[in-house]
Protein backbone atom coordinates (compact mmCIF):
# COMPACT_ATOMS: atom_id res chain seq x y z
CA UNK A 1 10.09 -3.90 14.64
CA UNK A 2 7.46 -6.29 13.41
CA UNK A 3 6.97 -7.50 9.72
CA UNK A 4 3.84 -6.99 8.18
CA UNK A 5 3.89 -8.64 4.72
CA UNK A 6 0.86 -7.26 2.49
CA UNK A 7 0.02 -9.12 -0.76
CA UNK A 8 -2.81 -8.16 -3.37
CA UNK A 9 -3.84 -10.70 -5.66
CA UNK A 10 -3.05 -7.86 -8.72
CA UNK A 11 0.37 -8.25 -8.36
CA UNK A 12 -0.12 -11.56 -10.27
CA UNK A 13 -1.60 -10.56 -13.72
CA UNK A 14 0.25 -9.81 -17.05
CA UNK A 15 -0.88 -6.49 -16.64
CA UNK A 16 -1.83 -3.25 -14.46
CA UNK A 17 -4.67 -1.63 -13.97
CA UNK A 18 -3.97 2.39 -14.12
CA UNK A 19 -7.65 4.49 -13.37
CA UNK A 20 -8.20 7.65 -12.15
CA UNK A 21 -10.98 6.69 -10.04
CA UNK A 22 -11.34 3.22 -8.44
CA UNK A 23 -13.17 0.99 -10.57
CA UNK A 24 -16.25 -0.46 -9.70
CA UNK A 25 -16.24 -3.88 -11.97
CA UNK A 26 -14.29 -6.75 -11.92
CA UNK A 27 -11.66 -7.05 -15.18
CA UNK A 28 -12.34 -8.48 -18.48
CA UNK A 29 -10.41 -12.05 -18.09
CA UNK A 30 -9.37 -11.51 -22.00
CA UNK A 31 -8.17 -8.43 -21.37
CA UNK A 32 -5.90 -9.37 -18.05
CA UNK A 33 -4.29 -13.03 -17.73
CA UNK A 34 -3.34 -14.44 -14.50
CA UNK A 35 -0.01 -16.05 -13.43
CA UNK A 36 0.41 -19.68 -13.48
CA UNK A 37 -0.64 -20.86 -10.00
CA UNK A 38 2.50 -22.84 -9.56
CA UNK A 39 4.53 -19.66 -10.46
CA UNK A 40 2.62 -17.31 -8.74
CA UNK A 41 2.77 -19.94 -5.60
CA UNK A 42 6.53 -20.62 -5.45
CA UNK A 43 6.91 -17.01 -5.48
CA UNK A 44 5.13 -17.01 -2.14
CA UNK A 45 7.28 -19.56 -0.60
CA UNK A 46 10.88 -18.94 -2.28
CA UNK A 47 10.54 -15.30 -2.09
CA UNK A 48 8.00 -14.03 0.55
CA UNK A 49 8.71 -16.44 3.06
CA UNK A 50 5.41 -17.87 3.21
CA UNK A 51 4.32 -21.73 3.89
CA UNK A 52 1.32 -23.89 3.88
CA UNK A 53 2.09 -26.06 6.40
CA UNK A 54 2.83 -23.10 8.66
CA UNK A 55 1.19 -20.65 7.68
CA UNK A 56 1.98 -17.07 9.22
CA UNK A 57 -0.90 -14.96 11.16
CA UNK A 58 -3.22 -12.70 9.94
CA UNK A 59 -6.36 -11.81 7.17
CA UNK A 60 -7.59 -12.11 4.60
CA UNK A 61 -9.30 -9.66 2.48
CA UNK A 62 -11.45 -8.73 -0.18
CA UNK A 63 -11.12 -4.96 -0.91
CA UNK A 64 -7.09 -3.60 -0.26
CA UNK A 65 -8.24 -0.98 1.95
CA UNK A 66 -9.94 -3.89 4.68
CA UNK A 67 -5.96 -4.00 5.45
CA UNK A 68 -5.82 -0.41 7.16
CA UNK A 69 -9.04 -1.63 9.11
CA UNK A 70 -7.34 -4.73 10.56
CA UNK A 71 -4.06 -3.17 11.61
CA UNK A 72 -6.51 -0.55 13.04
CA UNK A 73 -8.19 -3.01 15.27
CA UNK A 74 -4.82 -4.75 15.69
CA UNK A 75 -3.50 -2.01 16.95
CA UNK A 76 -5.79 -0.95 19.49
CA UNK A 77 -5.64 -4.71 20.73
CA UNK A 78 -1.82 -4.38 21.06
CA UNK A 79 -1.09 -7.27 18.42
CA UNK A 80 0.38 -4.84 16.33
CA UNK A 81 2.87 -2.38 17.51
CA UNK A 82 3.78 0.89 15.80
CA UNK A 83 6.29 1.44 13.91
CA UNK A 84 6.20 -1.38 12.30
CA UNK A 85 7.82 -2.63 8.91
CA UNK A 86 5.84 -3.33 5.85
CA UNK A 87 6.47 -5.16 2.70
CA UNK A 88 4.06 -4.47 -0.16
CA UNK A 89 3.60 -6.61 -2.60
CA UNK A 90 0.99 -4.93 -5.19
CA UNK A 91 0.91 -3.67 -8.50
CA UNK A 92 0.40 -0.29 -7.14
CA UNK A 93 1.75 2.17 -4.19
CA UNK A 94 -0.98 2.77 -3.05
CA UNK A 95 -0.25 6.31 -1.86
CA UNK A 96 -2.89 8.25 -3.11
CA UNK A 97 -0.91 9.06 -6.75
CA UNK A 98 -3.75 11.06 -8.57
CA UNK A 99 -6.04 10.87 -5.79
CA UNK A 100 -6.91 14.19 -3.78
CA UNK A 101 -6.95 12.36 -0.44
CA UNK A 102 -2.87 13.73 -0.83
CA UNK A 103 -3.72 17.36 -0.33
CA UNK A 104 -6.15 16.17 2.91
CA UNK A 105 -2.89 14.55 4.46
CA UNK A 106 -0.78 18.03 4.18
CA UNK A 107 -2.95 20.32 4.92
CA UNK A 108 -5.32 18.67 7.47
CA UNK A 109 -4.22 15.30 8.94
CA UNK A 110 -0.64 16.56 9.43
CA UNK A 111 -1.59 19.66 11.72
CA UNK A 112 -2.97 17.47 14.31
CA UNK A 113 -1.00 15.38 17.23
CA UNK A 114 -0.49 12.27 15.89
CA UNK A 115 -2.44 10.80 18.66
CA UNK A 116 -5.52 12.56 17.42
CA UNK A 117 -5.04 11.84 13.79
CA UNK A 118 -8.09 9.92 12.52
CA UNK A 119 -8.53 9.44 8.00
CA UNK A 120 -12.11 10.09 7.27
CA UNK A 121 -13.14 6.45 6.59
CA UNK A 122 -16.58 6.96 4.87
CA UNK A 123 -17.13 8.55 1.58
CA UNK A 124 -15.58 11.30 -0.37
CA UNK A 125 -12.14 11.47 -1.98
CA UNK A 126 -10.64 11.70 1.32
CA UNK A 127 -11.79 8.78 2.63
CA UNK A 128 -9.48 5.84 3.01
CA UNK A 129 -9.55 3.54 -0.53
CA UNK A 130 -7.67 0.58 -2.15
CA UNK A 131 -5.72 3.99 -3.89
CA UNK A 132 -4.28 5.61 -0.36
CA UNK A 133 -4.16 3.28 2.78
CA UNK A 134 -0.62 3.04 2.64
CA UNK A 135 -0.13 7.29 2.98
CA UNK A 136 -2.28 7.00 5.26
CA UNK A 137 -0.76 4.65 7.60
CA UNK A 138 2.82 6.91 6.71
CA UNK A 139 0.45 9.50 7.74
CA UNK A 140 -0.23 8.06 10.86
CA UNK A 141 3.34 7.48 11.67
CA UNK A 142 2.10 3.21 12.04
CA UNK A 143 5.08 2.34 9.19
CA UNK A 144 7.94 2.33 10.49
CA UNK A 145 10.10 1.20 7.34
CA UNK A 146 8.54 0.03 3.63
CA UNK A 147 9.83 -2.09 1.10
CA UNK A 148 7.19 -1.67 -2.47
CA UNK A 149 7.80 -4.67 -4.41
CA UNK A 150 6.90 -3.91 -7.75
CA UNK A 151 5.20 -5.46 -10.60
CA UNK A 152 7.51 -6.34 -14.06
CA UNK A 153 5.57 -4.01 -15.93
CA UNK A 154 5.69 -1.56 -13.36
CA UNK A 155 5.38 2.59 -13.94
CA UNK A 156 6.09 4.43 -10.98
CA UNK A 157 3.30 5.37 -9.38
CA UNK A 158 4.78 6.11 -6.20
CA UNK A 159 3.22 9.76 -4.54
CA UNK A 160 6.27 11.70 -5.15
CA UNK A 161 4.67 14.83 -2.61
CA UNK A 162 5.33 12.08 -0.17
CA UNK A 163 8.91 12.00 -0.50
CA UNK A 164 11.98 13.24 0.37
CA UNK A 165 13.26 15.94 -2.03
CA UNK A 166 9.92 15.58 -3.72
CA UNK A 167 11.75 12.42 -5.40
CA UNK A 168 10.80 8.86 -5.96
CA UNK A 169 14.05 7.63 -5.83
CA UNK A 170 15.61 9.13 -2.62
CA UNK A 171 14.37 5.99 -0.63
CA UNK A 172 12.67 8.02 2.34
CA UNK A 173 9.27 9.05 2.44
CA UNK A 174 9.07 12.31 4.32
CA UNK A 175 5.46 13.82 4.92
CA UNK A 176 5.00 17.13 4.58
CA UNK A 177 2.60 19.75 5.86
CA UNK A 178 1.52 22.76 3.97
CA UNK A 179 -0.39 25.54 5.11
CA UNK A 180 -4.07 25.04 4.28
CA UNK A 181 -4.99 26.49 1.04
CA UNK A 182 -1.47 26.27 -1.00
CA UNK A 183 -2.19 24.50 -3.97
CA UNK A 184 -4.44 27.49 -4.69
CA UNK A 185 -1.91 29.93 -5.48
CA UNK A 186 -0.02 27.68 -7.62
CA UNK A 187 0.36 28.24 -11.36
CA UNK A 188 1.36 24.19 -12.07
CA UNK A 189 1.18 21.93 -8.70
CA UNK A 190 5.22 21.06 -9.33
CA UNK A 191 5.81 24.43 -8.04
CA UNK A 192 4.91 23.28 -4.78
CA UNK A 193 8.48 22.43 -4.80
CA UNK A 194 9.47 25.96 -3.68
CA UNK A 195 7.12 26.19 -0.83
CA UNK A 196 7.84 26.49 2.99
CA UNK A 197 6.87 23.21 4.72
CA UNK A 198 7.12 21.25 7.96
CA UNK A 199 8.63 17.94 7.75
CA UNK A 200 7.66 14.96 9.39
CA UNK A 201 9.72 12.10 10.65
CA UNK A 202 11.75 10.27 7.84
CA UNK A 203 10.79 6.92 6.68
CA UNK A 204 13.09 4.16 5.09
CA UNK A 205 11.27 3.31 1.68
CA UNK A 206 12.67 0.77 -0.95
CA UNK A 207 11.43 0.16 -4.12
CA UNK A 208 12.33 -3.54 -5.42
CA UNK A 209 11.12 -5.57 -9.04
CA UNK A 210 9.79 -8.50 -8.43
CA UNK A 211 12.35 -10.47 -9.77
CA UNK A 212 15.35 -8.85 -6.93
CA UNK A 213 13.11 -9.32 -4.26
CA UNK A 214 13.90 -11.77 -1.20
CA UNK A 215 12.43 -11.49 2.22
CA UNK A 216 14.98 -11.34 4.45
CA UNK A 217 13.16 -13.14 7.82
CA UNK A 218 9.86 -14.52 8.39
CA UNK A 219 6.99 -12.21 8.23
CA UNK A 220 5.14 -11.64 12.02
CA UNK A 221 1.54 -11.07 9.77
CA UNK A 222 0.28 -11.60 6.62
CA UNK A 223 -2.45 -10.15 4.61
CA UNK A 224 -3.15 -11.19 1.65
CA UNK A 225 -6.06 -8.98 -0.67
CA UNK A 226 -7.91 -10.30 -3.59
CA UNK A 227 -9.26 -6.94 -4.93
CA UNK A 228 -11.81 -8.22 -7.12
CA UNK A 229 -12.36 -4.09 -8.58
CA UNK A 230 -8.81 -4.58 -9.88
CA UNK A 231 -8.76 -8.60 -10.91
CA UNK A 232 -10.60 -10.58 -13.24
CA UNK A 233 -12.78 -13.28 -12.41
CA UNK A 234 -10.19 -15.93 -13.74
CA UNK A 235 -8.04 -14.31 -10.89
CA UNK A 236 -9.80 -15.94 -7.88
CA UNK A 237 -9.39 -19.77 -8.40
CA UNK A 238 -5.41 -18.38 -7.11
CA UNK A 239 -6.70 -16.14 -4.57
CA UNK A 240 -8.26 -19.18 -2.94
CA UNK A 241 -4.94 -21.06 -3.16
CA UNK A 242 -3.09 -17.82 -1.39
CA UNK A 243 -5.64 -18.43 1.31
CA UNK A 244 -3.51 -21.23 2.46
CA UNK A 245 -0.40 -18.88 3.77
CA UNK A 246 -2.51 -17.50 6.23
CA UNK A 247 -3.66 -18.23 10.14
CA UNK A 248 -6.86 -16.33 10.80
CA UNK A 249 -5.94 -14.11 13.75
């Protein structure tokens, strides 16, 4: 199974970003402060596996979501072969936690083949975002395995409809499909709990702080995202650094 190693450049500040809709501005840089360069850096080699002098294949990106667009094209080229493993290094999930796009997967994406299942990619709260691109690749059945590395100041944010048991900490993500229509007859959404569903194929999920994690081999691709909606300006003099890691397929 090949390694995809996905970094965003958020993972790096003192402190997280929570909205309810994606913002549109960068961050105030005396509201967020950015990792020293040589800390943030030595992370990259010591733990993630990465090098400058040989640097590992792949892109580099502005928004998060550009990822699920490369391993799109990648895919259809045959680079990339599904399943593959993921590591996420990011501040946040990124599976859809608060975001609507959650109740598209179950009740619409799920119910076709996976060969014809195709995220709406343009507009709407559906469409694929910087908040949902890793559901929908679990949607998709691309990720095979996931390790979320997590922020220090981490609060889990991880889409808990998603999982197995509806539970964060069971360690497999397990998609689910729901008849079309169930969230309306539900007094409070947890009772969804209670609900007939079809299961999807199990995925291997770990959650790891960033101060336990170690890549275990070398990573086949590397993205690396600077997500200036969720960075400050002060961010990007590191982003350019991170640059470095990475071998423009």
């Amino acid at each position: 199974m090949q390694l995809v190693l996905d970094i965003d450049l958020d993972f790096f500040l003192d402190r997280i970003l929570y909205a309810k809709e994606e913002p549109v501005r960068r961050l105030r840089a005396d509201e967020y402060g950015v990792d020293d360069s040589e800390v943030a850096l030595a992370y990259l080699r010591e733990r993630c596996g990465l090098s400058v002098s040989h640097p590992v294949p792949g892109h580099v990106c502005t928004r998060h979501k550009d990822v699920w667009f490369h391993w799109r094209r990648m895919l259809r080229r045959g680079v990339l072969k599904e399943p593959f493993e993921v590591v996420h290094v990011d501040a946040h999930a990124d599976m859809g936690l608060g975001n609507n796009s959650c109740l598209y997967i179950v009740e619409e994406l799920l119910a076709e083949p996976v060969d014809r299942r195709r995220p709406p990619i343009k507009g709407g709260e559906w469409a694929v975002g910087d908040c949902n691109f890793i559901a929908y690749a679990l949607a998709t059945r691309w990720i095979g395995k996931l390790t979320y590395v997590t922020h220090l100041k981490w609060e889990d944010d991880v889409q808990w409809l998603h999982m197995k048991d509806f539970s964060t900490t069971s360690g497999i993500v397990q998609m689910k499909r729901f008849e079309p229509g169930f969230a309306e007859q539900l007094d409070h959404f947890l009772d969804v709990k209670n609900l007939p569903f079809e299961a999807e194929p199990e995925i291997p999920m770990t959650v790891v702080p960033r101060k336990e994690f170690q890549i275990d081999r070398q990573p086949d691709f590397v993205f690396i995202s600077q997500s200036p909606n969720y960075t400050p300006p002060t961010a990007d003099a590191l982003f350019e650094e991170m640059k470095r890691f990475v071998a423009p397929l």
